[in-house]
Structures are given as C-alpha cells and as structure tokens.
C-alpha atoms as a PDB file:
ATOM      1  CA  UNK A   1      57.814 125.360 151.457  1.00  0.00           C
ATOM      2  CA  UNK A   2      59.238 125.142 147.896  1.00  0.00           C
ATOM      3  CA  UNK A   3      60.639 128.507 147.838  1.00  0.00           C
ATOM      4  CA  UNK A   4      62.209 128.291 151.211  1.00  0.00           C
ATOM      5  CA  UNK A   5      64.095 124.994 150.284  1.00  0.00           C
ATOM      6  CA  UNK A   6      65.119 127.097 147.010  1.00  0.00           C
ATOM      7  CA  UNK A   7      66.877 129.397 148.913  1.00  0.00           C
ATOM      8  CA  UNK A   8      67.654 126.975 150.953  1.00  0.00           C
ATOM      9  CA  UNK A   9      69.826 125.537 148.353  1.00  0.00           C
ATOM     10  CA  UNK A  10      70.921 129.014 146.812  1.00  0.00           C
ATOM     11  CA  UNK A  11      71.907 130.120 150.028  1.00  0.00           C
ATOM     12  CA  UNK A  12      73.960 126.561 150.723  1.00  0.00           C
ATOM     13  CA  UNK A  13      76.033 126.366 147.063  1.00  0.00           C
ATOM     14  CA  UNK A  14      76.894 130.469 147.123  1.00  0.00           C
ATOM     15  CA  UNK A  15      78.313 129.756 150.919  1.00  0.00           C
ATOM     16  CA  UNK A  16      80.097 126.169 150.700  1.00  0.00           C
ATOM     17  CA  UNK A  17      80.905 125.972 147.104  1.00  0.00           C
ATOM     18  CA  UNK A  18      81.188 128.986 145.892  1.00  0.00           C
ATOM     19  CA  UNK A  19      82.817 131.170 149.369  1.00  0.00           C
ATOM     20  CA  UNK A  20      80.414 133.762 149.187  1.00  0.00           C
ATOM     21  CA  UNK A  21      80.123 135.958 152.748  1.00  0.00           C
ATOM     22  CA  UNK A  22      76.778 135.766 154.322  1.00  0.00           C
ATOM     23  CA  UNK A  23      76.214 139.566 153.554  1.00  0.00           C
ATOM     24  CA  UNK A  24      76.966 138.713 149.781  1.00  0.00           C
ATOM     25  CA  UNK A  25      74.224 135.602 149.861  1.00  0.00           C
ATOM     26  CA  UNK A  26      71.917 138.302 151.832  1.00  0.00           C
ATOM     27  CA  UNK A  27      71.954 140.853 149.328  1.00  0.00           C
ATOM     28  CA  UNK A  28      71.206 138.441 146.427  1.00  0.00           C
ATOM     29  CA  UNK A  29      68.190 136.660 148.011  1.00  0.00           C
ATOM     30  CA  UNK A  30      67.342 139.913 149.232  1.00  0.00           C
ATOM     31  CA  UNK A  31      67.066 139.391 152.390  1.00  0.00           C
ATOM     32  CA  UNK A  32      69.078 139.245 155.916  1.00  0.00           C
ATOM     33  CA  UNK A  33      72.216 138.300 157.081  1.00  0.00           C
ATOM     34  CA  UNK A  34      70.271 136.457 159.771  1.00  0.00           C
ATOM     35  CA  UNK A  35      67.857 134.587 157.506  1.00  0.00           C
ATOM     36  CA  UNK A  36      70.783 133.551 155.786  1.00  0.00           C
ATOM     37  CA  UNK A  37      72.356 131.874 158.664  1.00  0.00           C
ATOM     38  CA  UNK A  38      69.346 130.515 159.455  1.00  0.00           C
ATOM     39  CA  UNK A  39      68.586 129.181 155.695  1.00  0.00           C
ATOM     40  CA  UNK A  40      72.425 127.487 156.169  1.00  0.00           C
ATOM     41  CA  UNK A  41      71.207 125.486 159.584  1.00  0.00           C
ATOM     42  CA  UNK A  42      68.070 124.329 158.150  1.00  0.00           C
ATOM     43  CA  UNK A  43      70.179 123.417 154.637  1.00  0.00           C
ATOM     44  CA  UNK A  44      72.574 121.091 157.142  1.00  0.00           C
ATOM     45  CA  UNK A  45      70.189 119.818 159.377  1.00  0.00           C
ATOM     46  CA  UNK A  46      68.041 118.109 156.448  1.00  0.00           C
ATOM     47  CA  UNK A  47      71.227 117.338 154.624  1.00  0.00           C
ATOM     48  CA  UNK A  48      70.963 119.451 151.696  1.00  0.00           C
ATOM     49  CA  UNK A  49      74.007 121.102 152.154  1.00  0.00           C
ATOM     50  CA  UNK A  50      75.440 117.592 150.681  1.00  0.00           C
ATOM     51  CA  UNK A  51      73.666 117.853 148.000  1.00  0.00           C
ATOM     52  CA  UNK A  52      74.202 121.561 147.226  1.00  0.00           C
ATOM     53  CA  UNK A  53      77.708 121.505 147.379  1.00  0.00           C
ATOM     54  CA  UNK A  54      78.228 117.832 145.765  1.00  0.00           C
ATOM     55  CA  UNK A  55      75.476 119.333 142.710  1.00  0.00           C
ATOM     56  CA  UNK A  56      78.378 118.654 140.203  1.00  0.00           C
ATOM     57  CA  UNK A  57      77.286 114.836 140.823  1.00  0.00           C
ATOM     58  CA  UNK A  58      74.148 114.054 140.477  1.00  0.00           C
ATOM     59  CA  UNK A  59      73.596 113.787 136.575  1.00  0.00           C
ATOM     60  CA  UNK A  60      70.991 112.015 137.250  1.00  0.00           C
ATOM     61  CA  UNK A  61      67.693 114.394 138.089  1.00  0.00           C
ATOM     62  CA  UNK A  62      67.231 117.927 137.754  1.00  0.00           C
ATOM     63  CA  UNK A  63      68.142 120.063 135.486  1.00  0.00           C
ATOM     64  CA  UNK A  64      72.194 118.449 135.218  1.00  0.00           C
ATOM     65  CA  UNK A  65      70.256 115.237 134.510  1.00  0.00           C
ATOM     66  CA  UNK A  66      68.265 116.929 131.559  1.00  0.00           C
ATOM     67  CA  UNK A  67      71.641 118.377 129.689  1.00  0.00           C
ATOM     68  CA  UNK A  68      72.983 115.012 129.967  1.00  0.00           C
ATOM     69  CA  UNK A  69      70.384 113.023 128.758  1.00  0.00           C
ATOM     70  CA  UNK A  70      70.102 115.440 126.125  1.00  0.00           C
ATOM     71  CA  UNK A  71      73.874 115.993 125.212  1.00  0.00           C
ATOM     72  CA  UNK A  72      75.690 113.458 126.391  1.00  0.00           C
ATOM     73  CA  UNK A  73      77.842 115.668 129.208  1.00  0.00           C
ATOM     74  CA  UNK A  74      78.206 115.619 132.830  1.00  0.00           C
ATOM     75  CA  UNK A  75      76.821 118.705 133.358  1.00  0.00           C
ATOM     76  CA  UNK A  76      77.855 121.037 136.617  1.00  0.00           C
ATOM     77  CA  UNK A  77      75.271 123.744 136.916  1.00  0.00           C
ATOM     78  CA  UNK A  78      75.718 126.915 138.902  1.00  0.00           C
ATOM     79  CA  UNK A  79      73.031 128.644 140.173  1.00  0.00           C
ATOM     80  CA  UNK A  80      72.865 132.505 139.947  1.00  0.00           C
ATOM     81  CA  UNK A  81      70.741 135.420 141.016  1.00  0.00           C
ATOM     82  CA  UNK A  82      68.249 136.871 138.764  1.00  0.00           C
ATOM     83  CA  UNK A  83      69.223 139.942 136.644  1.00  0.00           C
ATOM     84  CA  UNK A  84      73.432 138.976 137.570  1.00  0.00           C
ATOM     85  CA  UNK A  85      75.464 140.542 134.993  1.00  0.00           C
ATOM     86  CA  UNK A  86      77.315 138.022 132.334  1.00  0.00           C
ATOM     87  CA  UNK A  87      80.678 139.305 134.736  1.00  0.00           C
ATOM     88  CA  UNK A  88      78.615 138.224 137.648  1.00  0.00           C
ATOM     89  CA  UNK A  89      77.860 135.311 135.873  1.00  0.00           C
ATOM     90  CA  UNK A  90      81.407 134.501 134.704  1.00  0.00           C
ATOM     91  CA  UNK A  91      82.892 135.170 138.054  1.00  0.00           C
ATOM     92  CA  UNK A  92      80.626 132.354 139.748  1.00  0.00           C
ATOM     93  CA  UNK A  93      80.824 129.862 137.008  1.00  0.00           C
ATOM     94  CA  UNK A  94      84.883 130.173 136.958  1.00  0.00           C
ATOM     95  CA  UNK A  95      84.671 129.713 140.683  1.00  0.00           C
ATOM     96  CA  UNK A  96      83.118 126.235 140.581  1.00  0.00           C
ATOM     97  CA  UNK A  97      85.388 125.680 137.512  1.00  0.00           C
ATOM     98  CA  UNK A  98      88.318 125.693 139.493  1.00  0.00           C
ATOM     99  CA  UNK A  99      87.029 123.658 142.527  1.00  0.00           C
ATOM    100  CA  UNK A 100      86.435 121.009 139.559  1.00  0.00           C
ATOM    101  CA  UNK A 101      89.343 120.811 137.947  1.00  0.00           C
ATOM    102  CA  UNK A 102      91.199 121.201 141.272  1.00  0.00           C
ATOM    103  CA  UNK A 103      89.313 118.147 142.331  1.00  0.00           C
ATOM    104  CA  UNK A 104      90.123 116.037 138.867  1.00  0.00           C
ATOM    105  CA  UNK A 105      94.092 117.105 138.261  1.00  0.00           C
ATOM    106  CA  UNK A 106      96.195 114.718 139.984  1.00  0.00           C
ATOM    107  CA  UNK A 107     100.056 113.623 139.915  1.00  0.00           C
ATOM    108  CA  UNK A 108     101.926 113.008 136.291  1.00  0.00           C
ATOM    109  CA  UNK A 109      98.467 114.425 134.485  1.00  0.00           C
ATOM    110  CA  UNK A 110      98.827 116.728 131.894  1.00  0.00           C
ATOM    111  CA  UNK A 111      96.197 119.645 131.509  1.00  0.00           C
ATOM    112  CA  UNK A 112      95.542 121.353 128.234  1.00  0.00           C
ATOM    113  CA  UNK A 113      94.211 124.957 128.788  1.00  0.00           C
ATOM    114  CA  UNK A 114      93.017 126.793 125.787  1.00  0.00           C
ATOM    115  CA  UNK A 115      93.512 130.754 126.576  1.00  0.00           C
ATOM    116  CA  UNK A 116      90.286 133.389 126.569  1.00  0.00           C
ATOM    117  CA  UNK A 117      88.267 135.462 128.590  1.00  0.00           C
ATOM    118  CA  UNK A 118      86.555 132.634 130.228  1.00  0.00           C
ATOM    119  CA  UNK A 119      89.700 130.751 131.341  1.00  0.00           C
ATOM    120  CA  UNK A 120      91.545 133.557 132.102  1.00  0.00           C
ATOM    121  CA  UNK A 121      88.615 134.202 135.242  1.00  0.00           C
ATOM    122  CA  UNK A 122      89.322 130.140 136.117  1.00  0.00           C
ATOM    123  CA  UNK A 123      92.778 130.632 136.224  1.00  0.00           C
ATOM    124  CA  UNK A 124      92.205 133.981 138.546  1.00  0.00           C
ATOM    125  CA  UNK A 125      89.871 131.654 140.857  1.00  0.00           C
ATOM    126  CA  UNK A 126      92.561 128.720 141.468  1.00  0.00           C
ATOM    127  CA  UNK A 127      93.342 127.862 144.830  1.00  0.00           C
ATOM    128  CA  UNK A 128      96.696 125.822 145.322  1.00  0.00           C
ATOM    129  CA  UNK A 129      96.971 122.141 144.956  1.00  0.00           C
ATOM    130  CA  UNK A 130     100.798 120.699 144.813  1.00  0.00           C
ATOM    131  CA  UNK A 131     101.209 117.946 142.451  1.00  0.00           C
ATOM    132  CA  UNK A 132     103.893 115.839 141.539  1.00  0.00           C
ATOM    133  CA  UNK A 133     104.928 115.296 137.370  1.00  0.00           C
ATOM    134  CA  UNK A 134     102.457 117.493 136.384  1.00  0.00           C
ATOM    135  CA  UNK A 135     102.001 119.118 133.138  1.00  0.00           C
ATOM    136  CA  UNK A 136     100.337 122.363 132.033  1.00  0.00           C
ATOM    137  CA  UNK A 137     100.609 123.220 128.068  1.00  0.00           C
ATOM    138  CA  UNK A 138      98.961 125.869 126.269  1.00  0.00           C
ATOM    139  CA  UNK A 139      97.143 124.655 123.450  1.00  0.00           C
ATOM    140  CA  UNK A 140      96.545 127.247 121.162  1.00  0.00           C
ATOM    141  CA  UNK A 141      98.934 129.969 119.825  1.00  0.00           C
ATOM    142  CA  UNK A 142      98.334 133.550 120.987  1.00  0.00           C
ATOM    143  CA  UNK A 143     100.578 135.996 118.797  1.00  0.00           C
ATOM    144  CA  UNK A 144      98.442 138.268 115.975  1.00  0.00           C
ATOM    145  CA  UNK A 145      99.318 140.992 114.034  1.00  0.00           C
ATOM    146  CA  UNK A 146      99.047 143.739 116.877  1.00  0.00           C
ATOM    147  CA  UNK A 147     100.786 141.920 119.652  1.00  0.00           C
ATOM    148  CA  UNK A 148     102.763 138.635 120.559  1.00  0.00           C
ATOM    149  CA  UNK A 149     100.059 137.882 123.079  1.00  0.00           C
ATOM    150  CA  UNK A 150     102.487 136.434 124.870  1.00  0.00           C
ATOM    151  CA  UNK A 151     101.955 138.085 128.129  1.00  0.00           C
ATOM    152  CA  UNK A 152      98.892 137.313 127.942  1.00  0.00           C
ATOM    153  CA  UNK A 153      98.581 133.839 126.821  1.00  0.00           C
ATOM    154  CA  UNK A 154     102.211 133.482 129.114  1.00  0.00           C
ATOM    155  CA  UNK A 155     100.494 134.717 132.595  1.00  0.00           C
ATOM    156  CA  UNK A 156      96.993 132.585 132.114  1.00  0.00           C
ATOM    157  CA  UNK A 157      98.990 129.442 131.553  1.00  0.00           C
ATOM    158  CA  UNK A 158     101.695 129.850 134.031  1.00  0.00           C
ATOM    159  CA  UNK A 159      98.727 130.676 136.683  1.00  0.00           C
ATOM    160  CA  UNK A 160      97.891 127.059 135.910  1.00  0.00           C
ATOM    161  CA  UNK A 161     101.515 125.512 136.503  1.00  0.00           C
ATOM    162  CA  UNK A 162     101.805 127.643 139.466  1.00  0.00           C
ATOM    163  CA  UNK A 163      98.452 126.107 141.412  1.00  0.00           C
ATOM    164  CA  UNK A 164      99.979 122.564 140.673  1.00  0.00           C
ATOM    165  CA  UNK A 165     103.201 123.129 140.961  1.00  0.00           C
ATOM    166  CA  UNK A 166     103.227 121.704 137.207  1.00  0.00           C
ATOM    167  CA  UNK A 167     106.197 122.424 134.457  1.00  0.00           C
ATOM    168  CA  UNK A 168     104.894 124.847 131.704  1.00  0.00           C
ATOM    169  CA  UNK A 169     104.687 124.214 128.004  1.00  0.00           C
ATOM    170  CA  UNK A 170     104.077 127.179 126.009  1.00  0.00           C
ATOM    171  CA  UNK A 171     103.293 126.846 122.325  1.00  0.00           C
ATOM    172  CA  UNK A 172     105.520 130.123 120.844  1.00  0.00           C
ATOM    173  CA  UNK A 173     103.441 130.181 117.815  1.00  0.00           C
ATOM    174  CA  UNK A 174     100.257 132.757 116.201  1.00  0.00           C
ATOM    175  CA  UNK A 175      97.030 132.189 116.964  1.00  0.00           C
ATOM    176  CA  UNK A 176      96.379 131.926 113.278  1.00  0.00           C
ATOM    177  CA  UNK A 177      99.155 131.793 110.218  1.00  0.00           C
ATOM    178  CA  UNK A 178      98.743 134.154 107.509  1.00  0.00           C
ATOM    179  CA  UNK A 179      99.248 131.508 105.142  1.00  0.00           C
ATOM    180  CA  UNK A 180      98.170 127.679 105.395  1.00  0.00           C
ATOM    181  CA  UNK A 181     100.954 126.394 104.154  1.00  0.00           C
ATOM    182  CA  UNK A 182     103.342 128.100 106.673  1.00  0.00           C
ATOM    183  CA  UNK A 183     101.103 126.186 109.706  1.00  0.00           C
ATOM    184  CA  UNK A 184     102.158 123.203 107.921  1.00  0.00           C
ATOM    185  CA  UNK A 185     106.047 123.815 107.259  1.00  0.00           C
ATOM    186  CA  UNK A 186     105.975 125.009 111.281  1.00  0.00           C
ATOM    187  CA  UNK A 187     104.319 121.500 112.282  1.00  0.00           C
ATOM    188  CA  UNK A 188     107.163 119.657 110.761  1.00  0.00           C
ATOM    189  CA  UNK A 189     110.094 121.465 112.955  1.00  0.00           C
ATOM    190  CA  UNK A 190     111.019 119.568 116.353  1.00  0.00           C
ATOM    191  CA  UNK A 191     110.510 122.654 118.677  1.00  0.00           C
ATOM    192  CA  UNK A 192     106.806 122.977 117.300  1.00  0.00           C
ATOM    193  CA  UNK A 193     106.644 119.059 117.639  1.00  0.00           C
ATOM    194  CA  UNK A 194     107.720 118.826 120.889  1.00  0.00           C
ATOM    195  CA  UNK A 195     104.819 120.721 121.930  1.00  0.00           C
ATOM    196  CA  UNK A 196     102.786 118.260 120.039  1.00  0.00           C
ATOM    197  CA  UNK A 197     103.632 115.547 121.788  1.00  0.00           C
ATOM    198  CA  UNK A 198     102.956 117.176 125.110  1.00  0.00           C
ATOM    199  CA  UNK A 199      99.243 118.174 123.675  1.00  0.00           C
ATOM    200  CA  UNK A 200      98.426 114.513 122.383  1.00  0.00           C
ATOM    201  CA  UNK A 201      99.128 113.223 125.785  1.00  0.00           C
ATOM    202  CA  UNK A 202      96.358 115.448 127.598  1.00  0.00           C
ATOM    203  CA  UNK A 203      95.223 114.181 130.507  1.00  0.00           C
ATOM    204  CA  UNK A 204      92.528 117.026 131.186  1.00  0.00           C
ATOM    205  CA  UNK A 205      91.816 120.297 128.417  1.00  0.00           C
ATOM    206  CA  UNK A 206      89.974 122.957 129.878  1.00  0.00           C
ATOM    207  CA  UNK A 207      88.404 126.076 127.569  1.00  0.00           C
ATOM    208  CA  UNK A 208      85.523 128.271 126.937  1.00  0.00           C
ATOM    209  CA  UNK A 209      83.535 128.783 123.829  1.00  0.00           C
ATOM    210  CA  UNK A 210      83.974 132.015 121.587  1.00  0.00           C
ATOM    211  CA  UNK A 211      80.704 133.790 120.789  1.00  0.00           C
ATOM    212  CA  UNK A 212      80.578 136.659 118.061  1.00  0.00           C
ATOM    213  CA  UNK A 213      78.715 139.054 120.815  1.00  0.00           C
ATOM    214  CA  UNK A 214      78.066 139.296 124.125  1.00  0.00           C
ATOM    215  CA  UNK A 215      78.415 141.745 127.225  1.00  0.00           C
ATOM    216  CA  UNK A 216      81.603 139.734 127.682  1.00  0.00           C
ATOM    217  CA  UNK A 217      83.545 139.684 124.164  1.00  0.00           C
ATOM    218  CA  UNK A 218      85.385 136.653 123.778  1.00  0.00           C
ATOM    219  CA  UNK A 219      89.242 137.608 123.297  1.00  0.00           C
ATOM    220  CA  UNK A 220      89.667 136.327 120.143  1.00  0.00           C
ATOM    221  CA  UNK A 221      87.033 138.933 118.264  1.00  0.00           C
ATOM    222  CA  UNK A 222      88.119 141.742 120.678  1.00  0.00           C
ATOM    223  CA  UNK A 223      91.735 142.135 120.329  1.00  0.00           C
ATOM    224  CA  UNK A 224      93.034 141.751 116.589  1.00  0.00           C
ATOM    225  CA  UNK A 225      93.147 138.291 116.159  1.00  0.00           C
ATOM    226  CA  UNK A 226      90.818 138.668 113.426  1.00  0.00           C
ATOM    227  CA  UNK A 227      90.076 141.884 110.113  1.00  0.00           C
ATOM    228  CA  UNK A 228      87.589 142.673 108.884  1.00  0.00           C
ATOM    229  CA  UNK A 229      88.095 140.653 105.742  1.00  0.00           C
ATOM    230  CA  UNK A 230      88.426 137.558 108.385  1.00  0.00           C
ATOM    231  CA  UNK A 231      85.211 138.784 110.014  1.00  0.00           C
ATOM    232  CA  UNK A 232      83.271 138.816 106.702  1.00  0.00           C
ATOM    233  CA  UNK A 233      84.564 135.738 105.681  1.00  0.00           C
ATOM    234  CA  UNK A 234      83.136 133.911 108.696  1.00  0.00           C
ATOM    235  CA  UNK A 235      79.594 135.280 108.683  1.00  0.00           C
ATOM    236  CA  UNK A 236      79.373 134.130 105.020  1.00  0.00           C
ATOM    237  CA  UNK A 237      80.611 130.199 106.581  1.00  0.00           C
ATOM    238  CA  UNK A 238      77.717 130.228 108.768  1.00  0.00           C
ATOM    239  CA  UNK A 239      79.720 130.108 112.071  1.00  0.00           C
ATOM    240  CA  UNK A 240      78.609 130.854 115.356  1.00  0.00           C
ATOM    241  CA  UNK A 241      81.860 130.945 117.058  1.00  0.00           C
ATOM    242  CA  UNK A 242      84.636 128.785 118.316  1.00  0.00           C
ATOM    243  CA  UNK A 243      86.352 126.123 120.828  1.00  0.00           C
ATOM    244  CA  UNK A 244      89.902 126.673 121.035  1.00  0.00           C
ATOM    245  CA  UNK A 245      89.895 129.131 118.074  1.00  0.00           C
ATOM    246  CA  UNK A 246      88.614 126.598 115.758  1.00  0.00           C
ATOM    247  CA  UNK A 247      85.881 127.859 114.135  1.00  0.00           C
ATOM    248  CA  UNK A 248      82.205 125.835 113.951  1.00  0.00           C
ATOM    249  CA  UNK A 249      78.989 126.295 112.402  1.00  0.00           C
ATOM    250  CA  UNK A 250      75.371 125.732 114.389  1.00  0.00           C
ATOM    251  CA  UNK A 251      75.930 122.558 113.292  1.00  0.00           C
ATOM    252  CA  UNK A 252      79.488 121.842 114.542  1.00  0.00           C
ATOM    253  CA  UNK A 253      80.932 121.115 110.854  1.00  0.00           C
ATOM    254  CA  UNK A 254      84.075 122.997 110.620  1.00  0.00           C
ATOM    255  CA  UNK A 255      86.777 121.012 108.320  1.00  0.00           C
ATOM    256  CA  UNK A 256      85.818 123.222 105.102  1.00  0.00           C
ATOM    257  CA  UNK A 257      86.040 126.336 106.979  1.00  0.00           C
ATOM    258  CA  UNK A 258      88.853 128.371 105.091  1.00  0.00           C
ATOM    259  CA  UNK A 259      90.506 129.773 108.307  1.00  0.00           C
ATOM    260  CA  UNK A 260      90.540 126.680 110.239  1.00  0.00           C
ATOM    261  CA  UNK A 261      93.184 125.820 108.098  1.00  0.00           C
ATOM    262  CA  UNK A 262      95.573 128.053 109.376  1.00  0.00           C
ATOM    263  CA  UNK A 263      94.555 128.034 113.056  1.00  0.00           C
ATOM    264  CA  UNK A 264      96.561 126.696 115.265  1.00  0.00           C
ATOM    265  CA  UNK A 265      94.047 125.294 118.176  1.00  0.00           C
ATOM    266  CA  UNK A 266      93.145 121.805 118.276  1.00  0.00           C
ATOM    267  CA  UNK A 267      90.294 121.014 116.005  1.00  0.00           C
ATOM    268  CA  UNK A 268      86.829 118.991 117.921  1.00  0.00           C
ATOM    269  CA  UNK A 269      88.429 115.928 116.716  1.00  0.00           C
ATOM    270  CA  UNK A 270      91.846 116.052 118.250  1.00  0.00           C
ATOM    271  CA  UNK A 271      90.155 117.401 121.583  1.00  0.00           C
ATOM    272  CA  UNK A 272      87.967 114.709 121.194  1.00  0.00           C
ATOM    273  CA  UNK A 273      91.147 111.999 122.037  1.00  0.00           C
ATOM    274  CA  UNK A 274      91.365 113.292 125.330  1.00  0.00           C
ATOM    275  CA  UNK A 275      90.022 111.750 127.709  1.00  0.00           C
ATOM    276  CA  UNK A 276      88.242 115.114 129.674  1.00  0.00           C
ATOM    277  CA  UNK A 277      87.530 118.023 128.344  1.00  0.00           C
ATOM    278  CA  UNK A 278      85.814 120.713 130.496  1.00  0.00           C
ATOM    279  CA  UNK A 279      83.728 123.325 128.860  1.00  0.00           C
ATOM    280  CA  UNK A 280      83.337 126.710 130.801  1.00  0.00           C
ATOM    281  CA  UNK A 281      80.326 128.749 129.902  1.00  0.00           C
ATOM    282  CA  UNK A 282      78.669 131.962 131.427  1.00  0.00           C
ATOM    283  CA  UNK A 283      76.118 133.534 129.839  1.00  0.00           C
ATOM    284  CA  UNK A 284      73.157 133.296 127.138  1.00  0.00           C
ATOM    285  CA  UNK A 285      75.286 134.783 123.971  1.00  0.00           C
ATOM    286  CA  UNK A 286      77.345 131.669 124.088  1.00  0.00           C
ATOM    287  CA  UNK A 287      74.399 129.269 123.852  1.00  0.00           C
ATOM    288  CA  UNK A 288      74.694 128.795 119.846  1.00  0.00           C
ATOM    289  CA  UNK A 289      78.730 128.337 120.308  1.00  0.00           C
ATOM    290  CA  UNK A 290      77.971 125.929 122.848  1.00  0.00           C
ATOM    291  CA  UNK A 291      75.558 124.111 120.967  1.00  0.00           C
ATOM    292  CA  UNK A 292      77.922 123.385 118.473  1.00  0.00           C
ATOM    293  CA  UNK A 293      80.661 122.694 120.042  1.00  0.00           C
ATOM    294  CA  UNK A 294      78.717 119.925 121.966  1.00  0.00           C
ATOM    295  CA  UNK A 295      77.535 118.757 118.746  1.00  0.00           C
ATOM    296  CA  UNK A 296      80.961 118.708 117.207  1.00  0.00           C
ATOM    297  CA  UNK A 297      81.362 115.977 120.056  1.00  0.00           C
ATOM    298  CA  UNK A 298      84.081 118.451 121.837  1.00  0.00           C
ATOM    299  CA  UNK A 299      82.887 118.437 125.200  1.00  0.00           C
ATOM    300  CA  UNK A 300      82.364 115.686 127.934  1.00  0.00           C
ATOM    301  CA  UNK A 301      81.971 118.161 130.853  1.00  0.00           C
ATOM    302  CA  UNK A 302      80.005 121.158 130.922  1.00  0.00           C
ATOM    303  CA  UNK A 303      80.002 123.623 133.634  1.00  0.00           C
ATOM    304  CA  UNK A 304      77.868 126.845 132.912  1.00  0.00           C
ATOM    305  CA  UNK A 305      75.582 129.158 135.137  1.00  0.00           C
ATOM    306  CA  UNK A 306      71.599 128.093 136.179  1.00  0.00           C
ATOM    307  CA  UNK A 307      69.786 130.163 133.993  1.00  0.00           C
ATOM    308  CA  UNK A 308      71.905 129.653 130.783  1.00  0.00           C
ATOM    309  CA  UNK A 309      71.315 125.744 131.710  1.00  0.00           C
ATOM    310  CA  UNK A 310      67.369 126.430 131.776  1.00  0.00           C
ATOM    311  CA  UNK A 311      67.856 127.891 128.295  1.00  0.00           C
ATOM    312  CA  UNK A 312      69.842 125.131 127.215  1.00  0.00           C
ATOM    313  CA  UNK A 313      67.657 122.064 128.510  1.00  0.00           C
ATOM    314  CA  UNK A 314      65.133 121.157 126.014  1.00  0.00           C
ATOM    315  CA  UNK A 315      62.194 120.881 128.408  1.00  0.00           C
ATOM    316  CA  UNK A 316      62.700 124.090 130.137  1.00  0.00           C
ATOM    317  CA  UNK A 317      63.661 126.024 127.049  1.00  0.00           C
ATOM    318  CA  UNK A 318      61.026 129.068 126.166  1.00  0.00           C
ATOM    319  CA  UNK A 319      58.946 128.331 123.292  1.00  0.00           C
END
C-alpha cells in the first residue's frame, strides 16, 4: 500500500507539474504506460494529485517541512528517479523552478537573475506569462579574460524579459575586476549606478549555487572566469563555492575573502535585502555550496531535487 501511493505521487508530480508524457513516467517507475494511467486515476480520485502538484506548499510535514525547520527556507522538493543523471536532475528541478517563479512574478516587480548553468536550464524551461512594468536585470557581470560573455550572460537574461514581457537591464561589466580598486572607481560612474539602483529594488533574485566539481561544472570554474593562481588562492580560503560569484566558506563567512573584493555579484548581505530569493539546486556536489549559502542567510526559497533534499535534511541524512 505504501509503495503504490509512492508512485502514486511520483507518477502525479512528473505528469501535472512537471509535463512529463505517460511513456516518460512509465519508463522511470519501470513499469507500463497503462499502470501509469491507472496510478494518475487513483492519485485524483483520493485527492493526491492536489497535493502532488501543490508540494511546493506544504512546509509543514515531510521532508519540505524538515529543511525548513532546519534552515529556515520554504523548501520546494522535486522528486526524481533513482540513478537520474545530475542533467536529469537539473532538467526536472529547473522545470518546477520556472512554474515557481512564473507563479510569484507579477506586474511592476523586478527580478534579479544571477547567470550559470543552473539558471540558464530555468530560463530554457519558461513558459510565457505577460506582465505589465516589469523588470528583469542581470546581477552579476559576465565578461573574463577569454570572452565578453556577453552572449551568454545577454541570451539567459533576455529569455527572462522575453517570458514577462519585462524591459532588460544588463550590467556591461566583468565578472570579476583585475584590480579592486577599479570595481570601486566603476561603482562611482552613473551608467554602472543606474544598474544599481535597478538591483537594490529587487522584487524577486533567482540563482544557483557554484560548486568546485560536479558532473555538471558550474560556469564560473569551467569557462575562464578564474587561473590557476585564482584557483589556488581559493582552496587555501577554505571555500566551497559560490552564490552569485561571491565566494563562501562551509561556514558562509566570505567578507575577508581576497577575490570577493573584486567580484562584481551581490554579496549574501545585499541579496539578503530582497525580499525573495530563490535558490535552484540539482544535485549532491552542490550540497556544501548550498549549505553555506543558506548559512550566509542568502536564501529564503529553496527548490532542489528529492534525493539531494534527503541528503540535506538532518534526520534523513546517512550517518
């Protein structure tokens, strides 16, 4: 009975929330196409189909209600099947992403997207929703020594402003300065500014975390953002990884870290100010990342695959 009303639930969030084909759902329960139909029936019929699809909710039992009594998020879990690949993963999280933050973005809001590997999938699984006065801006810079990663900082953001129908703010300026002191002649002119004063009104910021490793390297370690001397410099810090190409430690400290200073994300602090701030995570190699960026008091709403969650929840973590 328990493992039929697992599947039953399975089988109702890959269909309603996350549009996955009855073949698809099939495959991954390993089973058929019939069984699946008749798993969907029996999910409406009892009502958990409600509860399936409206999961993002309840914060109060399960295992959402364990990573918010815990961390202090509203936590949005998506369930997976068993050996998925972190691309797999990624895919299904970014899915449920962008029913989320299509839900949450309304008229005159401004949403802050942070570029990356992780957002770039959310902004590939928007659907459209016309708004009216609404904002996207980028908010970190994206040129490096290789390339002016403007195309591809450009065509994640402007995937944004075309779902909402939203004016685009791009911020024209490297990922990270060479120099500190140049960040901080560049924050004093009025083009930089103006972008500024777009970020600080945030409505909504939506990023991923940045993990040293993984199946799935995080854009910012993969594509010359960073030398070797950078690379060297950060394993001696301590870090784990980064929000918004800030860099943090296990323990989410991150002011005396050398490079922050010339990085041009906003730092846990300023993301703090706004008012939500949805955390996209897919896969076990960004557990430490996302550890600390929850501790650095960066994220109020997490939304990451099932068995990453299980890892993350203190009573169902492995000893």
């Amino acid at each position: 009975m328990v493992e039929r009303e697992e599947s039953m639930r399975v089988a109702a969030t890959m269909y309603y929330l996350q549009d996955e084909p009855m073949d698809a759902i099939a495959r991954r329960l390993g089973t058929s196409r019939s069984t699946v139909s008749r798993l969907l029936k029996a999910a409406r019929e009892t009502g958990l189909v409600q509860i399936a699809v409206r999961s993002e909710q309840d914060v109060t039992t399960g295992l959402a209600g364990q990573l918010r009594q815990a961390y202090g998020v509203r936590a949005h879990v998506v369930p997976v099947r068993v050996g998925a690949t972190d691309v797999e993963r990624l895919d299904q999280v970014a899915n449920v992403a962008a029913r989320l933050l299509m839900d949450l973005f309304e008229d005159e809001m401004v949403l802050g997207v942070a570029w990356g590997t992780t957002v770039s999938a959310v902004a590939r699984a928007l659907g459209r929703k016309p708004t009216r006065g609404g904002t996207v801006v980028q908010l970190n810079g994206a040129a490096n020594t290789v390339t002016s990663g403007v195309d591809y900082a450009s065509t994640i953001i402007t995937a944004f402003g075309a779902a909402f129908d939203a004016e685009v703010r791009h911020f024209p300026v490297p990922a990270f300065f060479d120099f500190a002191d140049t960040r901080e002649a560049m924050w004093r002119e009025r083009s930089v500014q103006r972008v500024l004063a777009v970020q600080r009104r945030t409505d909504i910021a939506l990023f991923g975390v940045g993990a040293l490793g993984g199946q799935v390297p995080s854009h910012v370690y993969s594509t010359g953002y960073l030398d070797e001397s950078d690379l060297g410099a950060l394993y001696s810090a301590g870090v784990v990884g980064d929000v918004c190409t800030v860099f943090l430690r296990a323990d989410g400290s991150y002011r005396d870290i050398a490079i922050n200073r010339r990085a041009t994300g906003p730092t846990p602090a300023e993301l703090a100010r706004i008012p939500r701030r949805l955390c996209v995570v897919a896969g076990q190699a960004k557990l430490r990342p996302l550890l600390a960026a929850m501790r650095a008091g960066a994220v109020t709403d997490l939304i990451i695959d099932e068995p990453t969650a299980r890892r993350l929840a203190p009573r169902t973590r492995p000893r």
